[in-house]
C-alpha atoms as a PDB file:
ATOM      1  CA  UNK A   1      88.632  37.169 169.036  1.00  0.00           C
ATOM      2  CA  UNK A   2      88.466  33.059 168.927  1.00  0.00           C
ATOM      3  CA  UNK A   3      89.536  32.648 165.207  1.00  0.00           C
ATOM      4  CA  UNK A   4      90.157  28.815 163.048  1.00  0.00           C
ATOM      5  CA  UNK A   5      92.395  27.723 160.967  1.00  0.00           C
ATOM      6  CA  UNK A   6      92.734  26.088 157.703  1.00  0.00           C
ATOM      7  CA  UNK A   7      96.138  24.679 156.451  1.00  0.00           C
ATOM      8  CA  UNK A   8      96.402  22.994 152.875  1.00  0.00           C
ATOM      9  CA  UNK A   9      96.909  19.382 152.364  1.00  0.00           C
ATOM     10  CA  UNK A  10      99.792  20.252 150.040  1.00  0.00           C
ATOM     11  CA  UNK A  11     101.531  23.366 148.775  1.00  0.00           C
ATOM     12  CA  UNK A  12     103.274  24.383 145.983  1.00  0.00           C
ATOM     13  CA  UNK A  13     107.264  24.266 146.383  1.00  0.00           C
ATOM     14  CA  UNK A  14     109.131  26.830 148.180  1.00  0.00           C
ATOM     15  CA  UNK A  15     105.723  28.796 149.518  1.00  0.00           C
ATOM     16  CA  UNK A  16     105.318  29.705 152.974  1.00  0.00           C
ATOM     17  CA  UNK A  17     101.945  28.724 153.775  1.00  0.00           C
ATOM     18  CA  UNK A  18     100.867  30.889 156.661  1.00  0.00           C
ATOM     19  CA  UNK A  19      97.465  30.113 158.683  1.00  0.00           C
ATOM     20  CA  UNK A  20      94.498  31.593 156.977  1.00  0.00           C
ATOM     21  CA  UNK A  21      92.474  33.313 160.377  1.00  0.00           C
ATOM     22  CA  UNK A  22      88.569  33.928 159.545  1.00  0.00           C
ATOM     23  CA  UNK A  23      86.719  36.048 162.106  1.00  0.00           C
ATOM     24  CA  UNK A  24      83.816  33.410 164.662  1.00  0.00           C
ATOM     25  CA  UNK A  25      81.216  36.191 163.539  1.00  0.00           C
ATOM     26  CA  UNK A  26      82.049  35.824 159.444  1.00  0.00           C
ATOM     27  CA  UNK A  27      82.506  31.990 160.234  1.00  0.00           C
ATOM     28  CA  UNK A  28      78.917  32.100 162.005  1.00  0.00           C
ATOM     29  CA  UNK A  29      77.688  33.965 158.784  1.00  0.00           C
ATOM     30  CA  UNK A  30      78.685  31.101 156.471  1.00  0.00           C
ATOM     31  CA  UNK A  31      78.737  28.165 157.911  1.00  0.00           C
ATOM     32  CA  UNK A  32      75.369  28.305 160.265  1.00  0.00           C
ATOM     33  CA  UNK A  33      72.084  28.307 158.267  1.00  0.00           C
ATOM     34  CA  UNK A  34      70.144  31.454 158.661  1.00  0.00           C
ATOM     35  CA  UNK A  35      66.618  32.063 158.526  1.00  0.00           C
ATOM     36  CA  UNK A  36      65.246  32.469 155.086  1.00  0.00           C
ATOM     37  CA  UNK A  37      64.452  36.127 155.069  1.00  0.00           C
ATOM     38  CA  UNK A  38      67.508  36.693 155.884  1.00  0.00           C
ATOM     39  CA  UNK A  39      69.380  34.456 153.172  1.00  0.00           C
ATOM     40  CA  UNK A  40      66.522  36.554 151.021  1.00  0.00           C
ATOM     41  CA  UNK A  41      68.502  39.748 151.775  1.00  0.00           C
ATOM     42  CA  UNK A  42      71.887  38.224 151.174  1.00  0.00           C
ATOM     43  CA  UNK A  43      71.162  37.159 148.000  1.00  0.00           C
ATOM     44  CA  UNK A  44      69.513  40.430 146.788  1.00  0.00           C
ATOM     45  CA  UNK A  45      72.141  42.558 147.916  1.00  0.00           C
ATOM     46  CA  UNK A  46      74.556  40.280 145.954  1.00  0.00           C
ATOM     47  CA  UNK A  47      72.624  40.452 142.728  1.00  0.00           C
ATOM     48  CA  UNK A  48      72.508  44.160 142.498  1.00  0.00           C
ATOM     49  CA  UNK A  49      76.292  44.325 143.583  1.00  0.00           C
ATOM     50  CA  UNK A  50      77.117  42.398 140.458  1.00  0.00           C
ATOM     51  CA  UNK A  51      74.538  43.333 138.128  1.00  0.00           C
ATOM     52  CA  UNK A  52      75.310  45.987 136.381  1.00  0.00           C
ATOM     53  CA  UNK A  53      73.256  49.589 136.622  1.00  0.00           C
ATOM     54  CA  UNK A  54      70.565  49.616 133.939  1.00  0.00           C
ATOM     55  CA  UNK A  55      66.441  50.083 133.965  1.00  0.00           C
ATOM     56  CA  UNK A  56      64.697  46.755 135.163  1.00  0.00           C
ATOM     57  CA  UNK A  57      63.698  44.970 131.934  1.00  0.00           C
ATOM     58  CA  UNK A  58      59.967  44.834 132.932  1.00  0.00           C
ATOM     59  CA  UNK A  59      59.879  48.663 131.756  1.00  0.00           C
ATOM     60  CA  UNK A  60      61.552  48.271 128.423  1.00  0.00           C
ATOM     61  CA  UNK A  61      59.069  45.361 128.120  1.00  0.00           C
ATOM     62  CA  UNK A  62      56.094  47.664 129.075  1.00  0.00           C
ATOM     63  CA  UNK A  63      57.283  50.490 127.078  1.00  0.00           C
ATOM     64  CA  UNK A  64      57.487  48.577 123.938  1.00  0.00           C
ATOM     65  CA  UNK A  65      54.088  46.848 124.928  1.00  0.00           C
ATOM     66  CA  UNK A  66      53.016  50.179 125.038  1.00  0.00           C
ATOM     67  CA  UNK A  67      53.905  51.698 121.652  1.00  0.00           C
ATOM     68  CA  UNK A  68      52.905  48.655 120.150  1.00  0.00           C
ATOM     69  CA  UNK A  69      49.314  48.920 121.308  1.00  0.00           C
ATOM     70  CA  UNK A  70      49.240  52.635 119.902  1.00  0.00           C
ATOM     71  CA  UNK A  71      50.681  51.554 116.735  1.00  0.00           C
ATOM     72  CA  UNK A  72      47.903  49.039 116.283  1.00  0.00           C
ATOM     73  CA  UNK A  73      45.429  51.449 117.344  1.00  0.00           C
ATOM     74  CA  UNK A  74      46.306  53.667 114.694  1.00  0.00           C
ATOM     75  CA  UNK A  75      46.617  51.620 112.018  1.00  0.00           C
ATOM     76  CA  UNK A  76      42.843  49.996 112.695  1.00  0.00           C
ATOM     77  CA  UNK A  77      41.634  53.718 112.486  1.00  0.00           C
ATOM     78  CA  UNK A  78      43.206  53.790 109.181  1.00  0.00           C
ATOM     79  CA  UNK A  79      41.932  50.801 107.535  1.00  0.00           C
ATOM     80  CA  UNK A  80      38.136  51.674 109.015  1.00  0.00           C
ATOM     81  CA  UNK A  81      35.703  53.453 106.178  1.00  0.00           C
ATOM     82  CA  UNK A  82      33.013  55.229 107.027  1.00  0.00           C
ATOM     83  CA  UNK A  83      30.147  54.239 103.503  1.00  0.00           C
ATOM     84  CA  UNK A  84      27.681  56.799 103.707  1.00  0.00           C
ATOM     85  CA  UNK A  85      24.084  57.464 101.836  1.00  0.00           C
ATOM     86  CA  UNK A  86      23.442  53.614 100.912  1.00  0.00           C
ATOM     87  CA  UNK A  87      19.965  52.183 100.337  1.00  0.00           C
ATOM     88  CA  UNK A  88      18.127  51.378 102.847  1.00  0.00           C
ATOM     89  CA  UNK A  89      17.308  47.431 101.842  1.00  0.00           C
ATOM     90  CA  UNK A  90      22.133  46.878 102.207  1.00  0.00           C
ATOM     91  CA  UNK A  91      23.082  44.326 104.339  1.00  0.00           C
ATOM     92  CA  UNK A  92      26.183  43.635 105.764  1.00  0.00           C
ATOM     93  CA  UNK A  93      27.097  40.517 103.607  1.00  0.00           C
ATOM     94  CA  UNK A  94      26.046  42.718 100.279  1.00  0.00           C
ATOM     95  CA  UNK A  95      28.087  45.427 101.421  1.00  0.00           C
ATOM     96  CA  UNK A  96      31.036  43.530 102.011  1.00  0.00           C
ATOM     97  CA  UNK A  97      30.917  42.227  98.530  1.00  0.00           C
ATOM     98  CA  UNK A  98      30.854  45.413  96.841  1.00  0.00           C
ATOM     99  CA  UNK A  99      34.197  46.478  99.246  1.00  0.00           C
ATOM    100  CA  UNK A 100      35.965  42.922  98.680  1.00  0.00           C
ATOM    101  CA  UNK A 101      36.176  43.950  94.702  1.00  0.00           C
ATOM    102  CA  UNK A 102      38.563  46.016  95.812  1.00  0.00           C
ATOM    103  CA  UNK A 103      40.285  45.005  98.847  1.00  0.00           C
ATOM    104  CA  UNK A 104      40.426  42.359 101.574  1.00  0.00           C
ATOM    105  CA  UNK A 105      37.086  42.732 104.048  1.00  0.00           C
ATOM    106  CA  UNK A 106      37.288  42.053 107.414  1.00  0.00           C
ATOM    107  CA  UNK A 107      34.441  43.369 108.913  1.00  0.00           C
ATOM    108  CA  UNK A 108      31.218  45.297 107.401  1.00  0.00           C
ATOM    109  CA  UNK A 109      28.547  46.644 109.628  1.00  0.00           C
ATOM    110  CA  UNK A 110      24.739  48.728 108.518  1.00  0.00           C
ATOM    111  CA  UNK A 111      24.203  51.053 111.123  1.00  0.00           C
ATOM    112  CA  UNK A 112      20.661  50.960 111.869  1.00  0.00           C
ATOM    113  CA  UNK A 113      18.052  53.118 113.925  1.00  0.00           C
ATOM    114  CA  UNK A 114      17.589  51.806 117.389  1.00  0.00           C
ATOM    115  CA  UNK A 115      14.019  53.102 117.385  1.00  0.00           C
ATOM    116  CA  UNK A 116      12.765  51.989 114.164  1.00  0.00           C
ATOM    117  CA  UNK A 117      15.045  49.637 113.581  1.00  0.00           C
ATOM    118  CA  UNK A 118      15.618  50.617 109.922  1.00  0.00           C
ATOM    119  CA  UNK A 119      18.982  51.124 108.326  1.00  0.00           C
ATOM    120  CA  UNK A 120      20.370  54.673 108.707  1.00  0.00           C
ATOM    121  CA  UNK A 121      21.738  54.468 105.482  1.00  0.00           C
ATOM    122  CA  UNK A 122      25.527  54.713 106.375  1.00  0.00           C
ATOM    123  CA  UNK A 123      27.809  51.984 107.567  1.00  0.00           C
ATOM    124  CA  UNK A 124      31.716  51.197 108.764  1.00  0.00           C
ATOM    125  CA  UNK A 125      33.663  48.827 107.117  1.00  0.00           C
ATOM    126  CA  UNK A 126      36.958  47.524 108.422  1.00  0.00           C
ATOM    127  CA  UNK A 127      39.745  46.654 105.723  1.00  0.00           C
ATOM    128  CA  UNK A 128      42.609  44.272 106.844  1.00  0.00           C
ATOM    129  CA  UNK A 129      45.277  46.418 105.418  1.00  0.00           C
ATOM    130  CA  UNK A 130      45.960  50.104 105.152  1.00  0.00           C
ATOM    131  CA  UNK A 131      46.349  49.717 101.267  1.00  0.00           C
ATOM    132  CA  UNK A 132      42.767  48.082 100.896  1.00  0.00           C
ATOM    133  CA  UNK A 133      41.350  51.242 102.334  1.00  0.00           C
ATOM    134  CA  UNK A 134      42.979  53.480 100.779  1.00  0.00           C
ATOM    135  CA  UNK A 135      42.187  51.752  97.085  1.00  0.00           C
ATOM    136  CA  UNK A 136      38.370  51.048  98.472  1.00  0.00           C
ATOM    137  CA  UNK A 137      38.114  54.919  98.591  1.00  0.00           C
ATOM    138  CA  UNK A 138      39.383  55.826  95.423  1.00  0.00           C
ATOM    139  CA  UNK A 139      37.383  53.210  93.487  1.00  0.00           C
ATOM    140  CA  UNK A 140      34.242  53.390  95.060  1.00  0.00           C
ATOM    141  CA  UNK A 141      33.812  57.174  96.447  1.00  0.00           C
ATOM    142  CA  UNK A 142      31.368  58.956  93.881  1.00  0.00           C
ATOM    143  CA  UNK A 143      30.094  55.745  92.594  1.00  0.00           C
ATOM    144  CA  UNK A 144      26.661  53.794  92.943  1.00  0.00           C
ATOM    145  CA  UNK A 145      24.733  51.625  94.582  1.00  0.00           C
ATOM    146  CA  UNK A 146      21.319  50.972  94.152  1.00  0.00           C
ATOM    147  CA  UNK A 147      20.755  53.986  91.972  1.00  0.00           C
ATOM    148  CA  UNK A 148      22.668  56.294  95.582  1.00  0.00           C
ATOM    149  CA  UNK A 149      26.159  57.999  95.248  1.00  0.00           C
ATOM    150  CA  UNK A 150      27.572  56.599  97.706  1.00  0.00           C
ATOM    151  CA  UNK A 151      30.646  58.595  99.994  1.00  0.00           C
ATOM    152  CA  UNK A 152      33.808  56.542 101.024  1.00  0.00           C
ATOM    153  CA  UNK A 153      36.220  57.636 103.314  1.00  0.00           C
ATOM    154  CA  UNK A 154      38.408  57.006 106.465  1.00  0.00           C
ATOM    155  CA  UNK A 155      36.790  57.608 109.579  1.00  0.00           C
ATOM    156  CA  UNK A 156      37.972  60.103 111.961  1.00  0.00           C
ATOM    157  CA  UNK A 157      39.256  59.175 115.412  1.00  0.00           C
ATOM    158  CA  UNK A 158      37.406  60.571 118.591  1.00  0.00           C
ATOM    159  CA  UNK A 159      38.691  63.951 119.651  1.00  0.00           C
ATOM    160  CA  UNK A 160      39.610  63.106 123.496  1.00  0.00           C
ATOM    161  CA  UNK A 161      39.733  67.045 123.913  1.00  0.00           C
ATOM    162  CA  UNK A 162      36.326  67.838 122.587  1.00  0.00           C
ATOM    163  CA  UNK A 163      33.676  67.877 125.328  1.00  0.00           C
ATOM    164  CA  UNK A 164      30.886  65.197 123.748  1.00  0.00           C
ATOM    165  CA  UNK A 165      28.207  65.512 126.649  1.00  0.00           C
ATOM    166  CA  UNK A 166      26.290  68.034 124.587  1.00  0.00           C
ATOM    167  CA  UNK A 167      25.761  65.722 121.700  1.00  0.00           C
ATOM    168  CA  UNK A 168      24.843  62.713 124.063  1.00  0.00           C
ATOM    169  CA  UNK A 169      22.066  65.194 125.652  1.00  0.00           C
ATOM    170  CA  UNK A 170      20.859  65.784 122.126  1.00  0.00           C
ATOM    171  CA  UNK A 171      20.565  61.980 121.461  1.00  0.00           C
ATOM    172  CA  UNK A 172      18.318  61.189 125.017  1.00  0.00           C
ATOM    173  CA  UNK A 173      15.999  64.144 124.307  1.00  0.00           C
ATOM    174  CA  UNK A 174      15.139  63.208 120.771  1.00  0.00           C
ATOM    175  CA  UNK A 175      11.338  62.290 120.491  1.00  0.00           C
ATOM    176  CA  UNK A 176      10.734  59.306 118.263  1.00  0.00           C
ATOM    177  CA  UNK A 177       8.068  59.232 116.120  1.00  0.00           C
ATOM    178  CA  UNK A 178       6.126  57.199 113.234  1.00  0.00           C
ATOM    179  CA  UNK A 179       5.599  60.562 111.458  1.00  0.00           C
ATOM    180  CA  UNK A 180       9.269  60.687 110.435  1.00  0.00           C
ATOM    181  CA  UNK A 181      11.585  62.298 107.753  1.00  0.00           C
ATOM    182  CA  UNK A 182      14.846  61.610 106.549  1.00  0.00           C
ATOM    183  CA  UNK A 183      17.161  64.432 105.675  1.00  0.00           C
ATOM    184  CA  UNK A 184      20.237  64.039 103.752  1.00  0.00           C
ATOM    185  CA  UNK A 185      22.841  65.851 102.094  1.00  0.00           C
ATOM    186  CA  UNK A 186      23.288  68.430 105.255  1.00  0.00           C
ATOM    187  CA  UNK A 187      25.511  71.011 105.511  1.00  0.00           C
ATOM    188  CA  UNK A 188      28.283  70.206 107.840  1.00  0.00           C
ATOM    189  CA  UNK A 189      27.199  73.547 109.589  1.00  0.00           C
ATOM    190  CA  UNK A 190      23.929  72.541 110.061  1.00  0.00           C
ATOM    191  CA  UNK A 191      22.872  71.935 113.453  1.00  0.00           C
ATOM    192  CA  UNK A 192      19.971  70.156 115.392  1.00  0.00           C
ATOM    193  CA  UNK A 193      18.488  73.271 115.836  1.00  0.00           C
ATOM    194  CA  UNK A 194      19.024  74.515 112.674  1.00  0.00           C
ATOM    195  CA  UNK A 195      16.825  71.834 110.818  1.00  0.00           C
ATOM    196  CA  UNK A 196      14.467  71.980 113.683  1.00  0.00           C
ATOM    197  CA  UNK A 197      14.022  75.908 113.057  1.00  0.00           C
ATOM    198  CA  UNK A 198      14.011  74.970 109.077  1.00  0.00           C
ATOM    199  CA  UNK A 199      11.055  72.258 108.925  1.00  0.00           C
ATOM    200  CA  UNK A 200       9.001  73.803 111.335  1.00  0.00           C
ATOM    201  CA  UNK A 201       7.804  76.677 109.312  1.00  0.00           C
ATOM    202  CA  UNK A 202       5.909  73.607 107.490  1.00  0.00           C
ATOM    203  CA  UNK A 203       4.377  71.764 110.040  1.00  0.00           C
ATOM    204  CA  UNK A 204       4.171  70.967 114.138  1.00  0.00           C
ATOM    205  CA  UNK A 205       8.188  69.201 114.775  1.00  0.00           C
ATOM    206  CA  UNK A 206       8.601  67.139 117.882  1.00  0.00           C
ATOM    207  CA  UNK A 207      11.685  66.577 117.982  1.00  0.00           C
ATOM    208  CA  UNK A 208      15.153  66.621 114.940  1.00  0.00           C
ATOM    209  CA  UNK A 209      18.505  65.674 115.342  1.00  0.00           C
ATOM    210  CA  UNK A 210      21.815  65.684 113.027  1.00  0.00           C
ATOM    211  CA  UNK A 211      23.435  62.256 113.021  1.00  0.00           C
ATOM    212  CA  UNK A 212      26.790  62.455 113.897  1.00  0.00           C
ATOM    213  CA  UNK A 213      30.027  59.751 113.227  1.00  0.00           C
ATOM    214  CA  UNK A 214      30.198  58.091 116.800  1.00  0.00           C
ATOM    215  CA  UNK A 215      32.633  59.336 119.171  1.00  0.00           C
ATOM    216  CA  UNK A 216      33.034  62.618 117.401  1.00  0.00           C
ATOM    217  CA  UNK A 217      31.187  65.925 116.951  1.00  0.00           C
ATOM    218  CA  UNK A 218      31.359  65.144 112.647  1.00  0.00           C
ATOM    219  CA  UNK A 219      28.012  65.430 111.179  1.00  0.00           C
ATOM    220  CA  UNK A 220      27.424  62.183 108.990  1.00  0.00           C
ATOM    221  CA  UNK A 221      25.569  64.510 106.533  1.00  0.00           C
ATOM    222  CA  UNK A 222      21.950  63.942 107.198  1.00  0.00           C
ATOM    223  CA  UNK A 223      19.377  63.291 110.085  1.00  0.00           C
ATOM    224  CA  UNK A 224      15.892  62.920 110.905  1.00  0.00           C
ATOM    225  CA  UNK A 225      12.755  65.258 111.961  1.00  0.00           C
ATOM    226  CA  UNK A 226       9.296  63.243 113.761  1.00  0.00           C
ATOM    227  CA  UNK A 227       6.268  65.295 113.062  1.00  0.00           C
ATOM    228  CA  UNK A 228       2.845  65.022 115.284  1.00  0.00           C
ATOM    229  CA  UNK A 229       0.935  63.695 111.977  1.00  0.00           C
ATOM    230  CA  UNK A 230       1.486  62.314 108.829  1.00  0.00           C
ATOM    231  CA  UNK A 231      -0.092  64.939 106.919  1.00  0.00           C
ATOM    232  CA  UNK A 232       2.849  67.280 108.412  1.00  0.00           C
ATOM    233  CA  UNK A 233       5.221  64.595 107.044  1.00  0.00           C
ATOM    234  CA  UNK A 234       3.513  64.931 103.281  1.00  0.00           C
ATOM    235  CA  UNK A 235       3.726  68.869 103.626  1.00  0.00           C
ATOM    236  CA  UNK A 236       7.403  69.075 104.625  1.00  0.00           C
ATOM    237  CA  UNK A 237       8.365  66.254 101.941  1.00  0.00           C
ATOM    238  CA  UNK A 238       6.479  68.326  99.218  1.00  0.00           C
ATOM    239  CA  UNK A 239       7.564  71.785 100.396  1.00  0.00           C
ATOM    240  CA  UNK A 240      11.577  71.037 101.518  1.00  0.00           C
ATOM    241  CA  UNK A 241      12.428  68.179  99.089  1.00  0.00           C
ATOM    242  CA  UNK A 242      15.313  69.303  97.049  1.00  0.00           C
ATOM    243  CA  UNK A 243      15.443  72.793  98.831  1.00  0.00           C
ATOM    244  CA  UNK A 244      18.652  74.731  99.653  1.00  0.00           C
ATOM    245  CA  UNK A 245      20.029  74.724 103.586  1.00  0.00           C
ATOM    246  CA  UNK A 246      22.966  76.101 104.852  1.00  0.00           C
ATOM    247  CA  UNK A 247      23.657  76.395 100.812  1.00  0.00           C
ATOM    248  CA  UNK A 248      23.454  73.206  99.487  1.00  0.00           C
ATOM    249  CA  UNK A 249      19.698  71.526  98.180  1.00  0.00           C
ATOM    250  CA  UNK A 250      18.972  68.757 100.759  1.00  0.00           C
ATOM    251  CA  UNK A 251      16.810  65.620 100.256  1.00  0.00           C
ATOM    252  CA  UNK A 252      13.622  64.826 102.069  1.00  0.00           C
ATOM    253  CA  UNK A 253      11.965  61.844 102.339  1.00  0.00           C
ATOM    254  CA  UNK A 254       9.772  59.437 104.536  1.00  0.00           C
ATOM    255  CA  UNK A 255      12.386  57.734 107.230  1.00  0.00           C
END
């Protein structure tokens, strides 16, 4: 094997320098240039011959990601009331200065009827800390507004186990109406066919449903039965105003 050698310039006193002999294929290696791909592999093998074993940083930086983005998932369901049984004639910005008495608003939102488009009498209101919420609902649960006692309290998150298909079939095949009640102060066992079965010993129901808190099988504690006529709406709000369902006396009144 053809081999080359190297002598030094100078050497130290009374060392025997002796000819240092590097292989023509390890000299070839080194001192030729080699194609890139192949200088690629070189340098990778090097880097994980000197790194030290341990889990690729782009996981600890996803796993962290990760439990950060649950953490702030959790805490927004936390700070996020649910303001039931509020008059009708509430808008956001009046809402959100009843709340801000007691706690930093950042977001207040009237749910309102898609149909109809008036308010459903229930809305959500975000708080920017988990404190705010939790003093919004012990000041203001039980108390007033406009004349309503109002019901404060943190929403639930939705149940990823519960099959919801059921409830969205019960939204498509309500039938709207203009002869409309509004029903409040349900049971939490009542169910759409429950109230149906309940108003329509007084008149001809189309259609009733139990509003539910979105993305969750909760009743919201009322909901709404259409009528063919509006003298079946007067009957039902003079016969089943203040009457007890499921045990408890339930309001009725034109929607």
């Amino acid at each position: 094997m053809a081999a080359i050698s190297f002598s030094s310039i100078s050497s130290p006193p009374n060392l025997a320098l002796k000819p240092l002999k590097i292989p023509q294929k390890l000299f070839t290696q080194i001192f030729i240039p080699t194609p890139f791909h192949s200088l690629h592999k070189s340098l990778t093998f090097s880097h994980q011959f000197l790194s030290p074993t341990k889990s690729p940083p782009s996981h600890r930086l996803f796993a962290v990601a990760e439990e950060t983005s649950s953490a702030n998932t959790s805490s927004e369901a936390a700070r996020r009331l649910y303001v039931g049984n509020i008059p009708r004639t509430v808008t956001n910005d009046e809402l959100a200065k009843v709340v801000e008495e007691h706690g930093a608003v950042e977001k207040a939102e009237v749910m309102y009827d898609k149909y109809s488009g008036r308010s459903r009498r229930f809305a959500f209101v975000t708080m920017k800390t988990v404190e705010d919420a939790n003093t919004a609902i012990e000041k203001l649960n039980g108390t007033e507004i406009g004349g309503r006692e109002i019901k404060v309290n943190i929403t639930e998150k939705p149940l990823k186990s519960v099959d919801l298909s059921f409830l969205q079939a019960e939204e498509s095949q309500f039938v709207d109406s203009p002869h409309k009640v509004y029903v409040g102060n349900l049971a939490k066992a009542v169910t759409t066919e429950t109230l149906k079965n309940f108003f329509s010993e007084k008149g001809k129901v189309l259609s009733a449903k139990v509003s539910r808190v979105p993305g969750t099988s909760k009743s919201t504690g009322f909901g709404f039965v259409t009528f063919s006529s509006e003298e079946d709406v007067d009957a039902a709000i003079s016969s089943l105003n203040n009457s007890l369902l499921e045990g408890q006396r339930i309001r009725v009144n034109k929607a």
